[in-house]
N, C-alpha and C. Protein backbone atom coordinates (compact mmCIF):
# COMPACT_ATOMS: atom_id res chain seq x y z
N UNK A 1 12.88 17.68 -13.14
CA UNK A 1 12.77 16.38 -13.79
C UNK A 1 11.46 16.29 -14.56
N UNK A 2 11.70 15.62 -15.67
CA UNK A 2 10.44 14.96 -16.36
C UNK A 2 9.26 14.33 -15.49
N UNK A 3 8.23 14.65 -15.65
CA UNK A 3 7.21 13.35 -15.37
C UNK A 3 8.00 11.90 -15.37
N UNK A 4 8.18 11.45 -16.74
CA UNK A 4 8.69 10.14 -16.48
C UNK A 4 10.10 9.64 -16.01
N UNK A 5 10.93 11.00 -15.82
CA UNK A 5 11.88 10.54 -14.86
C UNK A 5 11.52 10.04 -13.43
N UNK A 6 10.73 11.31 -13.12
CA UNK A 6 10.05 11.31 -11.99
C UNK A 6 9.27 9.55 -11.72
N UNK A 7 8.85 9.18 -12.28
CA UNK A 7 8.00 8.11 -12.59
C UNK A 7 9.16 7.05 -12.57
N UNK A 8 10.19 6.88 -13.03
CA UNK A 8 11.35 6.32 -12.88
C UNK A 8 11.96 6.13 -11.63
N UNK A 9 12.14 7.05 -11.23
CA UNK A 9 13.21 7.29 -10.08
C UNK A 9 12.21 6.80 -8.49
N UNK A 10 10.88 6.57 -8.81
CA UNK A 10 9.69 6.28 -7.86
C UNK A 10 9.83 4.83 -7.86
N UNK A 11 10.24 4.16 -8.78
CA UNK A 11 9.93 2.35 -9.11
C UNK A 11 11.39 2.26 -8.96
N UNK A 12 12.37 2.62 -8.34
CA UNK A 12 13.62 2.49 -8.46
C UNK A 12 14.12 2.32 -6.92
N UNK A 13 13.40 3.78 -6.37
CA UNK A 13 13.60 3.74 -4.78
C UNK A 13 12.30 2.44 -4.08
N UNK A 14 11.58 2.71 -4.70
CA UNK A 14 10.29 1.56 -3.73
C UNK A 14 11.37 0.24 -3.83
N UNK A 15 11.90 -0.19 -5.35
CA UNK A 15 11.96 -1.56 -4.98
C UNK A 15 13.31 -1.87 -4.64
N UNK A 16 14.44 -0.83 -4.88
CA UNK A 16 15.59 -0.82 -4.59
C UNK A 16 16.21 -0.36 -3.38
N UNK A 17 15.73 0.71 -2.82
CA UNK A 17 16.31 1.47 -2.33
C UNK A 17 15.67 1.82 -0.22
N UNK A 18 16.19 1.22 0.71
CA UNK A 18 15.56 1.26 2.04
C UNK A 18 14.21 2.54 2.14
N UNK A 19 13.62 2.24 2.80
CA UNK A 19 12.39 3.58 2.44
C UNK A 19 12.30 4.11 4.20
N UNK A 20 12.81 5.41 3.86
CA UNK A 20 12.20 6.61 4.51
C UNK A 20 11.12 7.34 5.24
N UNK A 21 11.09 7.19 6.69
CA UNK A 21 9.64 7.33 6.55
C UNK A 21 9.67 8.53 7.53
N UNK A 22 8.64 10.26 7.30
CA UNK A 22 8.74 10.92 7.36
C UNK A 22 8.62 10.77 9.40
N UNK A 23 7.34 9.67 9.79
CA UNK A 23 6.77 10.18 10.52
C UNK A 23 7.64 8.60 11.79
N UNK A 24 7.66 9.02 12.94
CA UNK A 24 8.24 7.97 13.34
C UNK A 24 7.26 6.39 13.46
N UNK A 25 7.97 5.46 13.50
CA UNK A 25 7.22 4.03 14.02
C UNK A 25 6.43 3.89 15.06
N UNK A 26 4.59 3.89 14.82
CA UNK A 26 4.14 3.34 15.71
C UNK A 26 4.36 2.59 16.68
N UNK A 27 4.01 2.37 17.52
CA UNK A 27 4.34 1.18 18.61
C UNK A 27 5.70 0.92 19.22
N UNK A 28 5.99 -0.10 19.61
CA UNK A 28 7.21 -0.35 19.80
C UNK A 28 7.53 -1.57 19.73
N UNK A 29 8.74 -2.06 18.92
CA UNK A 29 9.44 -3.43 18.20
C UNK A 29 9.60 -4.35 20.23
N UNK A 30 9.34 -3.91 20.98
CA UNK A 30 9.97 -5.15 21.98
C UNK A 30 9.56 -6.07 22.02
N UNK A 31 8.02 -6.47 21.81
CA UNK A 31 7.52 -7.31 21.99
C UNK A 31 7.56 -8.48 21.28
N UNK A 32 8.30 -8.14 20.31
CA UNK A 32 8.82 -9.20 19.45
C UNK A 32 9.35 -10.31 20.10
N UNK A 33 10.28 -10.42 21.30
CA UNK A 33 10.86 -11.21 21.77
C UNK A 33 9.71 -11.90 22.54
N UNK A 34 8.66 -11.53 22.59
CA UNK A 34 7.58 -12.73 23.70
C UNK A 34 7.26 -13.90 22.91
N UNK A 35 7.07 -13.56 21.46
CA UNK A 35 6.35 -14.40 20.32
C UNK A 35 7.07 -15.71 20.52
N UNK A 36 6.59 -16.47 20.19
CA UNK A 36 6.81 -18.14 19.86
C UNK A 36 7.58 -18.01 18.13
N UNK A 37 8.30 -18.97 17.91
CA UNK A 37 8.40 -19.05 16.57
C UNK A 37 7.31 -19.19 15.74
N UNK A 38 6.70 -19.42 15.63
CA UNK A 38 5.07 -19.97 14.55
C UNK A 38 4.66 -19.00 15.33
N UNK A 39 4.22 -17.99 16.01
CA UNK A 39 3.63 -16.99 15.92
C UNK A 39 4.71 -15.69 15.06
N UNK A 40 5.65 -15.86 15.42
CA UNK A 40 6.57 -15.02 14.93
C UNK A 40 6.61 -15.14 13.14
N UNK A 41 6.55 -16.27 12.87
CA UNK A 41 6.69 -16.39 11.37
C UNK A 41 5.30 -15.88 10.74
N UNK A 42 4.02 -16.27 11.06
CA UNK A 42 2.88 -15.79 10.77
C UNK A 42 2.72 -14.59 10.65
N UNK A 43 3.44 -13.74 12.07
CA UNK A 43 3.30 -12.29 12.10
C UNK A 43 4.00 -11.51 10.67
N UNK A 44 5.13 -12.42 10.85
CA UNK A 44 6.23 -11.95 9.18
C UNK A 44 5.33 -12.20 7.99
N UNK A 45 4.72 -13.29 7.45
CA UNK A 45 4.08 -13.17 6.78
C UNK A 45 3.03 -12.68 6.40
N UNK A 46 2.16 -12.33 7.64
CA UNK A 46 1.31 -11.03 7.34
C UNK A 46 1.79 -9.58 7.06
N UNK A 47 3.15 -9.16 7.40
CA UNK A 47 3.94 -8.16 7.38
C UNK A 47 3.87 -8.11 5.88
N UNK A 48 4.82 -8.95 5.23
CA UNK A 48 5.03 -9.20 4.21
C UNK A 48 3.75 -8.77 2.79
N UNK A 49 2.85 -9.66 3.18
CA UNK A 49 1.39 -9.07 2.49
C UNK A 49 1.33 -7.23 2.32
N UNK A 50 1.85 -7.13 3.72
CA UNK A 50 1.24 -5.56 3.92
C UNK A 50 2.30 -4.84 3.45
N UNK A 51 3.60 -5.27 3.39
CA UNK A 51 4.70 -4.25 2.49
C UNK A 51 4.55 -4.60 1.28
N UNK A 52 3.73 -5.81 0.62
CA UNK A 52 3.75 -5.58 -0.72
C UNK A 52 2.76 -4.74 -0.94
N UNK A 53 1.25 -4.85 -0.21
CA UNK A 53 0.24 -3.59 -0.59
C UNK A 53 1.03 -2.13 -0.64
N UNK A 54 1.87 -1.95 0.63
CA UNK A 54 2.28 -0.29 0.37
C UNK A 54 3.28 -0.28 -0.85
N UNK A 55 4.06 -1.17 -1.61
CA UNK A 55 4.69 -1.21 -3.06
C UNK A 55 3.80 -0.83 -3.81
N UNK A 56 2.19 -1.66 -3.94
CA UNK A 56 1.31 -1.47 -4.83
C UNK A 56 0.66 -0.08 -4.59
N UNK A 57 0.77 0.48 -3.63
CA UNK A 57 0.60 1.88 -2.94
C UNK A 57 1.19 3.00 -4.00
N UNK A 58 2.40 2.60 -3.55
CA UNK A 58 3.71 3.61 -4.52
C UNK A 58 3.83 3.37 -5.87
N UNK A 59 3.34 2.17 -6.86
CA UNK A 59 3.00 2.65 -8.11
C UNK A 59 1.87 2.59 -8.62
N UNK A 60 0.62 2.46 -7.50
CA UNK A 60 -0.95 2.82 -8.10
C UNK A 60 -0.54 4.40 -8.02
N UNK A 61 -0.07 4.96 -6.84
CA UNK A 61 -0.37 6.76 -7.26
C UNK A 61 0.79 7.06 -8.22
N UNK A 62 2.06 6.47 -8.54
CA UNK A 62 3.08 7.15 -9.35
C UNK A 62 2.35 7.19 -10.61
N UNK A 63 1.69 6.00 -10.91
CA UNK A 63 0.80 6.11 -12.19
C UNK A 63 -0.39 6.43 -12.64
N UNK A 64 -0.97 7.19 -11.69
CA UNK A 64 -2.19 7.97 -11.83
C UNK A 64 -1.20 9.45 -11.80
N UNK A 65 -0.33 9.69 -10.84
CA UNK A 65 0.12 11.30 -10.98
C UNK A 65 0.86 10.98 -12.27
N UNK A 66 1.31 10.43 -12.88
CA UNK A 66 1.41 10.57 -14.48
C UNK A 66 0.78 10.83 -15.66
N UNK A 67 -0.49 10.16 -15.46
CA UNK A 67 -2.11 10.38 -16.21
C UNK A 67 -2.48 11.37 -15.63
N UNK A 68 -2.36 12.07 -14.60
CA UNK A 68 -3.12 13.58 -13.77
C UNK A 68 -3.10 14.19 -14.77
N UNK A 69 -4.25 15.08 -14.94
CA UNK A 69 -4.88 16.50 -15.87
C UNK A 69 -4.30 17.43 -14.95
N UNK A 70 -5.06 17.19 -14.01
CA UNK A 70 -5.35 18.42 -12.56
C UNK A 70 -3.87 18.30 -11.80
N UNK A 71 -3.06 19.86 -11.93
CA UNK A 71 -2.30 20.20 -11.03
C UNK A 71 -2.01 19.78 -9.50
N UNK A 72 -3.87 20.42 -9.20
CA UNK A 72 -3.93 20.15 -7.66
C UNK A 72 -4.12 18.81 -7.54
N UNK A 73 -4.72 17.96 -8.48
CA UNK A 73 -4.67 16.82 -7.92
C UNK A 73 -3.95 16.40 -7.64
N UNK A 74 -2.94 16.21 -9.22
CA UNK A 74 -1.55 15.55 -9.09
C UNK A 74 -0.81 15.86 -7.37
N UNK A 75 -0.94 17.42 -6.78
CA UNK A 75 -0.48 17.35 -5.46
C UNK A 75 -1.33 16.25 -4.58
N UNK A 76 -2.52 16.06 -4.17
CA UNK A 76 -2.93 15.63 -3.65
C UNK A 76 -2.28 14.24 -3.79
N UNK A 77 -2.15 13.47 -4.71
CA UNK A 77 -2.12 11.93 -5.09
C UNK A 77 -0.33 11.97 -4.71
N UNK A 78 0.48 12.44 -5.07
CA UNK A 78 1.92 13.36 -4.32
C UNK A 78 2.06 12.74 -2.58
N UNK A 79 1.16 13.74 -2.15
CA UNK A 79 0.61 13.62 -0.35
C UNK A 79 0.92 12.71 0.04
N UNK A 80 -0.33 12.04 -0.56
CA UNK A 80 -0.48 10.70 -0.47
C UNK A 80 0.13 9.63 -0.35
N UNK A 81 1.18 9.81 -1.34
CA UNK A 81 1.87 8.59 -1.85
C UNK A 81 3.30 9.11 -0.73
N UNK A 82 3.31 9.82 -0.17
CA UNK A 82 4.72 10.18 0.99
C UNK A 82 4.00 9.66 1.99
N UNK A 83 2.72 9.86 2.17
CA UNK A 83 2.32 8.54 3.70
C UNK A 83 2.15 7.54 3.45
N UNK A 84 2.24 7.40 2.12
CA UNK A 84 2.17 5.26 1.73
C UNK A 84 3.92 5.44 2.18
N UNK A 85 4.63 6.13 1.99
CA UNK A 85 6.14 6.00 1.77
C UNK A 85 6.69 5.92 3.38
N UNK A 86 5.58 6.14 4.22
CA UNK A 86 6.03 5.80 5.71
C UNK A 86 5.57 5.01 5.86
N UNK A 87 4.63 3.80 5.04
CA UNK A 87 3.71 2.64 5.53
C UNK A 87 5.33 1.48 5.06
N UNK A 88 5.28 2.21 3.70
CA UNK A 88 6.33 1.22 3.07
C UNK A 88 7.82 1.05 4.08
N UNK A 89 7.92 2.30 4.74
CA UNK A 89 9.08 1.98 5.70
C UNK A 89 8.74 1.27 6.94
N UNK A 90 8.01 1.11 7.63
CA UNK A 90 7.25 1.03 8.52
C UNK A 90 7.06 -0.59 7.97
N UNK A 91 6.74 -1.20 7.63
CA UNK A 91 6.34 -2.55 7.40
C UNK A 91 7.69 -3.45 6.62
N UNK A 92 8.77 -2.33 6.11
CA UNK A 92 10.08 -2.92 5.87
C UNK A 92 10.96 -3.35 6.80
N UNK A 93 10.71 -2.18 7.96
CA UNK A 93 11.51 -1.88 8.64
C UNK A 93 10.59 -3.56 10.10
N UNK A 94 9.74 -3.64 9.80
CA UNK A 94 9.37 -4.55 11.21
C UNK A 94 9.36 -6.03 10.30
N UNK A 95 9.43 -6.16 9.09
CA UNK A 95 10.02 -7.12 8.55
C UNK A 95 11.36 -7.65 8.78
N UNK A 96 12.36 -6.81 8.93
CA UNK A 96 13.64 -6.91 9.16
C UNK A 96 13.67 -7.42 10.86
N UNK A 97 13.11 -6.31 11.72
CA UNK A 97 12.59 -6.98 12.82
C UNK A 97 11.88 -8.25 13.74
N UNK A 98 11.42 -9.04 12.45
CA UNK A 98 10.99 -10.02 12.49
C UNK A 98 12.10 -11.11 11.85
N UNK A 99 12.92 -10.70 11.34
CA UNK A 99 13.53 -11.57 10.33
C UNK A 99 13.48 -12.72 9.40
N UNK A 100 12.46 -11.71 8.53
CA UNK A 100 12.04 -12.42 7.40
C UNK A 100 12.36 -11.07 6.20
N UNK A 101 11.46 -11.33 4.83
CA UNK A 101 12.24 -10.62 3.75
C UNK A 101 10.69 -10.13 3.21
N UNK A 102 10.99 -9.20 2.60
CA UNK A 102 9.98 -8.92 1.90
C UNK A 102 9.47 -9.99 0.32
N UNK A 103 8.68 -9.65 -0.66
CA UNK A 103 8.15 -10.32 -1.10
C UNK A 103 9.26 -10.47 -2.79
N UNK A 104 9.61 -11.66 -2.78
CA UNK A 104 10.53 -12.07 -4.06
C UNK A 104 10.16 -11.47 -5.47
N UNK A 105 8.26 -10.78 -5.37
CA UNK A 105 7.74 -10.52 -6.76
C UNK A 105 7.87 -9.08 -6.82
N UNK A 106 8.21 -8.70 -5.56
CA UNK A 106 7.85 -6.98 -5.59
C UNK A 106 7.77 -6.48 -7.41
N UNK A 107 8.78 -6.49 -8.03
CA UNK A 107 8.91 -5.89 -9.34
C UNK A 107 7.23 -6.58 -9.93
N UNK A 108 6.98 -7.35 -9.74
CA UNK A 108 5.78 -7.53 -10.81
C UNK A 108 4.59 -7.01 -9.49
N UNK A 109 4.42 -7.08 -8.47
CA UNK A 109 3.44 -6.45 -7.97
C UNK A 109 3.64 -4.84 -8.50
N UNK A 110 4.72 -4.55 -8.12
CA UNK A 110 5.10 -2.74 -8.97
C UNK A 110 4.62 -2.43 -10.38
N UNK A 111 5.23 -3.39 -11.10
CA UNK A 111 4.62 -3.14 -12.69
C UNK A 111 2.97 -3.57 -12.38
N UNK A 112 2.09 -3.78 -12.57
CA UNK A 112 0.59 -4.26 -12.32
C UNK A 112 0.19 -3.08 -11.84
N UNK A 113 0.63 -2.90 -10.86
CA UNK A 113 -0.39 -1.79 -10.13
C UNK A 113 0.08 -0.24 -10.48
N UNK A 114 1.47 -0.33 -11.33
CA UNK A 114 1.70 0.94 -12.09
C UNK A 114 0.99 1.28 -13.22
N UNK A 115 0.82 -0.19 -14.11
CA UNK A 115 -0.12 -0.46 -15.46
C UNK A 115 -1.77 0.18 -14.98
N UNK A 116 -2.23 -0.15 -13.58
CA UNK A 116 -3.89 0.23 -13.64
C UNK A 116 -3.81 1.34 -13.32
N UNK A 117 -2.90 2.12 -12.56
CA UNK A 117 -3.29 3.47 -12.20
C UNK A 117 -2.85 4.35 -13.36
N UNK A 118 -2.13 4.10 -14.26
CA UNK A 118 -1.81 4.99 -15.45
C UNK A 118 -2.76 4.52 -15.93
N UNK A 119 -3.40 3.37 -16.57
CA UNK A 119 -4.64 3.26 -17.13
C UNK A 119 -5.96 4.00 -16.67
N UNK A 120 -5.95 3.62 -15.36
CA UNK A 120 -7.38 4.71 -14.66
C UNK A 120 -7.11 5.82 -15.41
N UNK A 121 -6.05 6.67 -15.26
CA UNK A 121 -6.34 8.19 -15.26
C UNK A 121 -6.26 8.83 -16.83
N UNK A 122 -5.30 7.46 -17.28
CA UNK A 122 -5.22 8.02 -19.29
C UNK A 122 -6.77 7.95 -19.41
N UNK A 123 -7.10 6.63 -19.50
CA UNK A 123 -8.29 6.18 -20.40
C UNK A 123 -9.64 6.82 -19.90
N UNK A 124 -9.75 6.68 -18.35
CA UNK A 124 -10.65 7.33 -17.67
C UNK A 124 -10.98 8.66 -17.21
N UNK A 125 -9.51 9.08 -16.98
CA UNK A 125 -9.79 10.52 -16.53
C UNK A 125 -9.77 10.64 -15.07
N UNK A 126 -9.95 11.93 -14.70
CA UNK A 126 -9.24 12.36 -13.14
C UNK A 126 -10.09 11.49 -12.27
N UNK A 127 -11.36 11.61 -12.77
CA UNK A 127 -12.53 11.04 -11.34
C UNK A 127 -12.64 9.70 -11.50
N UNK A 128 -12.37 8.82 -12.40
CA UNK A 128 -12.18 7.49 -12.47
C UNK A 128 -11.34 7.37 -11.64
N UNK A 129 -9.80 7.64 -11.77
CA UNK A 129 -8.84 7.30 -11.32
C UNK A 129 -8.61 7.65 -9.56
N UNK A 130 -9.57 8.56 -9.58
CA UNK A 130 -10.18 8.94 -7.89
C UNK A 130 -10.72 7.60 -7.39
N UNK A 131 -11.56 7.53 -8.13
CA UNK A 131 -12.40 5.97 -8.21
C UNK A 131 -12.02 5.14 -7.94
N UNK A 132 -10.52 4.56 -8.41
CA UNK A 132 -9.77 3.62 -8.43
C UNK A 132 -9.21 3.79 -6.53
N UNK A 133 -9.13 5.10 -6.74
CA UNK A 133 -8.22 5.27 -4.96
C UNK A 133 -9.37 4.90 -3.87
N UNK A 134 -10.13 5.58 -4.24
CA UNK A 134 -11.68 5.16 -3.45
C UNK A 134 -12.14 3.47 -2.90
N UNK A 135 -11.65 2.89 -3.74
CA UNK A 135 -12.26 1.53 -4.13
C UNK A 135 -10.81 0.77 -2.99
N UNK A 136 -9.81 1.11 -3.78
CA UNK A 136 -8.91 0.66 -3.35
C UNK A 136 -8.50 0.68 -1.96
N UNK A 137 -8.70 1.90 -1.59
CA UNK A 137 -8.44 2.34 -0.07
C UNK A 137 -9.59 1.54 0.55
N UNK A 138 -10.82 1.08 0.57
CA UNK A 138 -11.66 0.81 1.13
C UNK A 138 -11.34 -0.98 1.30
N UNK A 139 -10.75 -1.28 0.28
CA UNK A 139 -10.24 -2.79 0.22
C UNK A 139 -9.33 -3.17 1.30
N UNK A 140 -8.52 -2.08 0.95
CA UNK A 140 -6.96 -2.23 1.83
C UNK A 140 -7.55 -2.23 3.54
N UNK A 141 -8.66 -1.48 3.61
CA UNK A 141 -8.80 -0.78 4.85
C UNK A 141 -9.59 -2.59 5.52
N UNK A 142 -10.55 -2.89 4.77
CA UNK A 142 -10.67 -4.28 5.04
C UNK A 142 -9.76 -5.29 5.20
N UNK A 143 -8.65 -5.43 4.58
CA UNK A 143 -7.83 -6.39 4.59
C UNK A 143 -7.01 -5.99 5.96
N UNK A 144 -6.67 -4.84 6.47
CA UNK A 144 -5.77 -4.37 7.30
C UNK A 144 -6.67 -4.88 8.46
N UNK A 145 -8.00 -4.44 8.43
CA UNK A 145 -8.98 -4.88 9.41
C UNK A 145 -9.08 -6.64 10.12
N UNK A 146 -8.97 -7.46 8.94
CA UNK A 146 -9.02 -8.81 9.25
C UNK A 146 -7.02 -8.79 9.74
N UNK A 147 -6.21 -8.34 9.55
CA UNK A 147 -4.84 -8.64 10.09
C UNK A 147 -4.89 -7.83 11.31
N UNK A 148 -5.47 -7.51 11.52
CA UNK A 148 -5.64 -7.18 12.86
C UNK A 148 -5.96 -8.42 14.17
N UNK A 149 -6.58 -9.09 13.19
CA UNK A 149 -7.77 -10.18 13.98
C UNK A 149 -6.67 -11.74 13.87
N UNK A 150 -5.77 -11.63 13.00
CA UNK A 150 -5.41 -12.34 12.81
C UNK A 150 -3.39 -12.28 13.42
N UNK A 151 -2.94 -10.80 13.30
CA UNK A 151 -2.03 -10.98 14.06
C UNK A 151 -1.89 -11.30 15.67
N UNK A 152 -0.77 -12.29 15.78
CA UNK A 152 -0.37 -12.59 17.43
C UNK A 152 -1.01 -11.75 18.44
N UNK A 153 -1.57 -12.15 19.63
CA UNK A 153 -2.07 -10.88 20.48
C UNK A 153 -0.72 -10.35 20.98
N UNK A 154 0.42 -11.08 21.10
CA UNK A 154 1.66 -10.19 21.71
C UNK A 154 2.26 -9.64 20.97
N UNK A 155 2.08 -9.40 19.60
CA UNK A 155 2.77 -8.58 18.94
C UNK A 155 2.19 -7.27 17.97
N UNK A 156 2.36 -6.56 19.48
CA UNK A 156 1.41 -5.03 19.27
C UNK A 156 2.88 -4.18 18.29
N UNK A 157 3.81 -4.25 18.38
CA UNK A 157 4.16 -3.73 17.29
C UNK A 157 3.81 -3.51 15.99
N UNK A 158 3.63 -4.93 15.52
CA UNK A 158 2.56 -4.80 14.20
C UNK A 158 1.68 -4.62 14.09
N UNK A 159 0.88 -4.44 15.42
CA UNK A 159 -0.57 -4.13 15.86
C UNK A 159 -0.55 -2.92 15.56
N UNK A 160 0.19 -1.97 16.37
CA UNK A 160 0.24 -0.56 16.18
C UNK A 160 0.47 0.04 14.69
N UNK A 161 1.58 -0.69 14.19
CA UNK A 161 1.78 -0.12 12.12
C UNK A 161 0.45 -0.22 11.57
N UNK A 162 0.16 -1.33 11.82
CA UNK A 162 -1.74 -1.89 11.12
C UNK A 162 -2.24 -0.80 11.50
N UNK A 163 -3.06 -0.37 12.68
CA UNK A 163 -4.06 0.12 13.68
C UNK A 163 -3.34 2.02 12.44
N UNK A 164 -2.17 2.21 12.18
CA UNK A 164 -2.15 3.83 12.19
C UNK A 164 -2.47 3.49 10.44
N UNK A 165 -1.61 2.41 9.33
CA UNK A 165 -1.76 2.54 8.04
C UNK A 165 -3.57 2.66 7.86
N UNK A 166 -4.27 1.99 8.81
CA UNK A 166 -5.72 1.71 8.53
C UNK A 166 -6.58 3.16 8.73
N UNK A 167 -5.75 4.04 9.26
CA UNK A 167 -6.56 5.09 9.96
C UNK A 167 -6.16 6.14 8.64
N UNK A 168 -5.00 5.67 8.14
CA UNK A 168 -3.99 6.94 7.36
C UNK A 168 -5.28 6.53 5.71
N UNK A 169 -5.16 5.26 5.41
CA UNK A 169 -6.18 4.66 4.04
C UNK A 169 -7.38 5.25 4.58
N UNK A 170 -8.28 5.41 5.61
CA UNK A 170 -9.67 5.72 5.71
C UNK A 170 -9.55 7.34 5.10
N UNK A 171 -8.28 8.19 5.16
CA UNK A 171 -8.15 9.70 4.92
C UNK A 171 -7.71 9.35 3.60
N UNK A 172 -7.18 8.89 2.93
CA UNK A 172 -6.79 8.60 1.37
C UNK A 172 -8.00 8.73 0.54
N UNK A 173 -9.26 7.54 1.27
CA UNK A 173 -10.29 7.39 0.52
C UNK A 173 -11.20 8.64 0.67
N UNK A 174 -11.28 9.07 1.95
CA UNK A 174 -12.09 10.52 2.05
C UNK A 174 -11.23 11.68 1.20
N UNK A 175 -10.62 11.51 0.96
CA UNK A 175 -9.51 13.02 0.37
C UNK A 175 -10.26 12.67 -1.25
N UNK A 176 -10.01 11.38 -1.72
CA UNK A 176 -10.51 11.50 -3.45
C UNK A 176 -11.88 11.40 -3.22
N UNK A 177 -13.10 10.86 -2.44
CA UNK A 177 -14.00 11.09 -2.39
C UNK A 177 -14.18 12.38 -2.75
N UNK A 178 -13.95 13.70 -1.58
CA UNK A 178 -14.29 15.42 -1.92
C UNK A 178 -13.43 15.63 -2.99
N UNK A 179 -12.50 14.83 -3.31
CA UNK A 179 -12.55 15.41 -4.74
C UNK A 179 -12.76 15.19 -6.17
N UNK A 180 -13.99 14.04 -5.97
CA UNK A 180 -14.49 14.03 -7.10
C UNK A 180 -14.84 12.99 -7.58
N UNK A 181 -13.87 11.72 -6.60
CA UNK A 181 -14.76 10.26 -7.51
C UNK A 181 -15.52 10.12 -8.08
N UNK A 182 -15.18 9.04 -9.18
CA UNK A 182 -16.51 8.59 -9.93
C UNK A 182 -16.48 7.20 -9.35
N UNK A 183 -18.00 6.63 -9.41
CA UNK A 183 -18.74 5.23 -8.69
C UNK A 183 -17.91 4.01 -9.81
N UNK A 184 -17.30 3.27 -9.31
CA UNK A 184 -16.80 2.45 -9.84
C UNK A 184 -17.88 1.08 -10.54
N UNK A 185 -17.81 0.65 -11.91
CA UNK A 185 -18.70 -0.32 -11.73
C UNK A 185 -18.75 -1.56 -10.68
N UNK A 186 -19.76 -2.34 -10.31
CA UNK A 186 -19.33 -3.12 -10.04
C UNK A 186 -18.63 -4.54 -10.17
N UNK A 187 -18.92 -4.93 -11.44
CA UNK A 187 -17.94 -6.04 -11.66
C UNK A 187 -16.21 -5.17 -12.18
N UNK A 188 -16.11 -4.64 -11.76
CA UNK A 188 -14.83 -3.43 -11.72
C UNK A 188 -14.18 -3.78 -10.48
N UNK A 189 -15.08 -3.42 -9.50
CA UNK A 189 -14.72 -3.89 -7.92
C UNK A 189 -14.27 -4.94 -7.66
N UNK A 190 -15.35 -5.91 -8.19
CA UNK A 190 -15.28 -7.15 -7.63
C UNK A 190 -13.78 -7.81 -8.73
N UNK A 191 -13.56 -7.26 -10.27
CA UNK A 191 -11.87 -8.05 -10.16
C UNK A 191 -11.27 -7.17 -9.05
N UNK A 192 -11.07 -6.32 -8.98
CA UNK A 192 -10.18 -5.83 -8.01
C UNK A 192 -9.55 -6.38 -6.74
N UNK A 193 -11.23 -7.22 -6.31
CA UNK A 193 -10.60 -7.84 -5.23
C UNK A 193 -10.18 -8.95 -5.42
N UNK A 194 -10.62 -9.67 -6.99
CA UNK A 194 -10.22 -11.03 -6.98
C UNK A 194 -8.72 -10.93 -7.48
N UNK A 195 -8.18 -9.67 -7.71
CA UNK A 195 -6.92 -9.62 -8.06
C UNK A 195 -5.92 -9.20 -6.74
N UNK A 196 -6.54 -8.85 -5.77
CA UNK A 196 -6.09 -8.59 -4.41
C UNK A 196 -5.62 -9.71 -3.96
N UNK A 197 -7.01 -10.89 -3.92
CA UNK A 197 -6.86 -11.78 -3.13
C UNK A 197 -6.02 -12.94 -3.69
N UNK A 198 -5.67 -12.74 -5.18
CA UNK A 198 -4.47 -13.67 -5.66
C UNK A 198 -3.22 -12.68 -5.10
N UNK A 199 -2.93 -11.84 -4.93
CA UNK A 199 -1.54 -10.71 -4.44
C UNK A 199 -1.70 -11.42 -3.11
N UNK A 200 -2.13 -11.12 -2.47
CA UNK A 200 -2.13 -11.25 -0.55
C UNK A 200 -1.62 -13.02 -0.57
N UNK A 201 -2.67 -13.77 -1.09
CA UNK A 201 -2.15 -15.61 -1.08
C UNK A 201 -0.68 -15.59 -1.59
N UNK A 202 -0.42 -15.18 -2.64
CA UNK A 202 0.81 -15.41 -3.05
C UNK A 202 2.44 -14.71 -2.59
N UNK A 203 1.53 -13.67 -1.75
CA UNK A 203 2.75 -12.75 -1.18
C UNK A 203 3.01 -12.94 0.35
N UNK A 204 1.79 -14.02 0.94
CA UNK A 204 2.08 -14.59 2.34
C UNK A 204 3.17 -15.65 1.98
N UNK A 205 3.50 -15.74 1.10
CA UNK A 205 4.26 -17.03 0.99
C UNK A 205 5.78 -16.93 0.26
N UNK A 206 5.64 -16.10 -0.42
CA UNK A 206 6.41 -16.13 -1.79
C UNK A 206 6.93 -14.22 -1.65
């Protein structure tokens, strides 16, 4: 296949198609039944947040391995994006468990975060677009950090998905670090997060 088939057939399965996940489910779904309703719905909606980040997962790298120069990179960013592809099952799959839905915008969280990572790597180049993973992973790894603090104490199921995606992003960001990041500016960063923190408000809800 083409690159941009390839690139196609990636924004097709994320938002269409149940997702696959190589490695089995952390934790275990029982505890679901202890929750209260209003803890139970909260827990869904933090879920929710976190399956739209692993969407934005699957087309920040589809669109940097499109802009890739580097072979090996392109594998690396590849890797990668198959353990976002067990986060994305993994947070679909305890959504359903919770019985609630994932997020109504997915397609425009997908297009956005396909638009910056093909941008990082056209306009910028390999180590920018490292940059971008760097930055990003370190965000995510914060945000996963406070849902930790903030999901139900009885519902270690989602405890456990959080606790492994947070451990899997700390190796994302070390992997483009050794290979090469470039230092992101900082008012670079800082939209990043102010564009995070409009995604997360609007995807607890909507």
């Amino acid at each position: 296949m083409t690159p941009l088939i390839l690139a196609a057939d990636s924004a097709l399965r994320t938002l269409f198609a149940p997702a696959r996940a190589a490695r089995p489910v952390p934790g275990s779904s029982d505890t679901a039944l202890e929750m209260t309703d209003i803890e139970r719905r909260e827990a869904a909606a933090l879920m929710r947040v976190n399956h739209v980040g692993e969407v934005c997962a699957q087309a920040l790298y589809t669109g940097q391995a499109l802009a890739c120069r580097d072979p090996a990179l392109r594998a690396q960013l590849a890797e990668a994006s198959r353990e976002e592809t067990d986060h994305l099952a993994w947070t679909q799959q305890r959504l359903a468990e919770l019985n609630d839905r994932p997020s109504l915008l997915n397609p425009l969280w997908y297009a956005g975060a396909f638009a910056i990572g093909y941008a990082a790597g056209k306009l910028g180049g390999d180590k920018v677009s490292l940059g971008f993973v760097v930055e990003t992973e370190r965000q995510v790894e914060a945000h996963l950090q406070s849902h930790m603090d903030l999901l139900p104490a009885a519902d270690t199921a989602s405890r456990a998905i959080v606790a492994q995606m947070k451990a899997d992003e700390i190796a994302h960001a070390q992997m483009a670090m050794k290979a090469g990041a470039a230092q992101l500016p900082t008012p670079v960063k800082s939209l990043m997060k102010v564009a995070a923190k409009l995604m997360t408000t609007v995807a607890h809800r909507i």
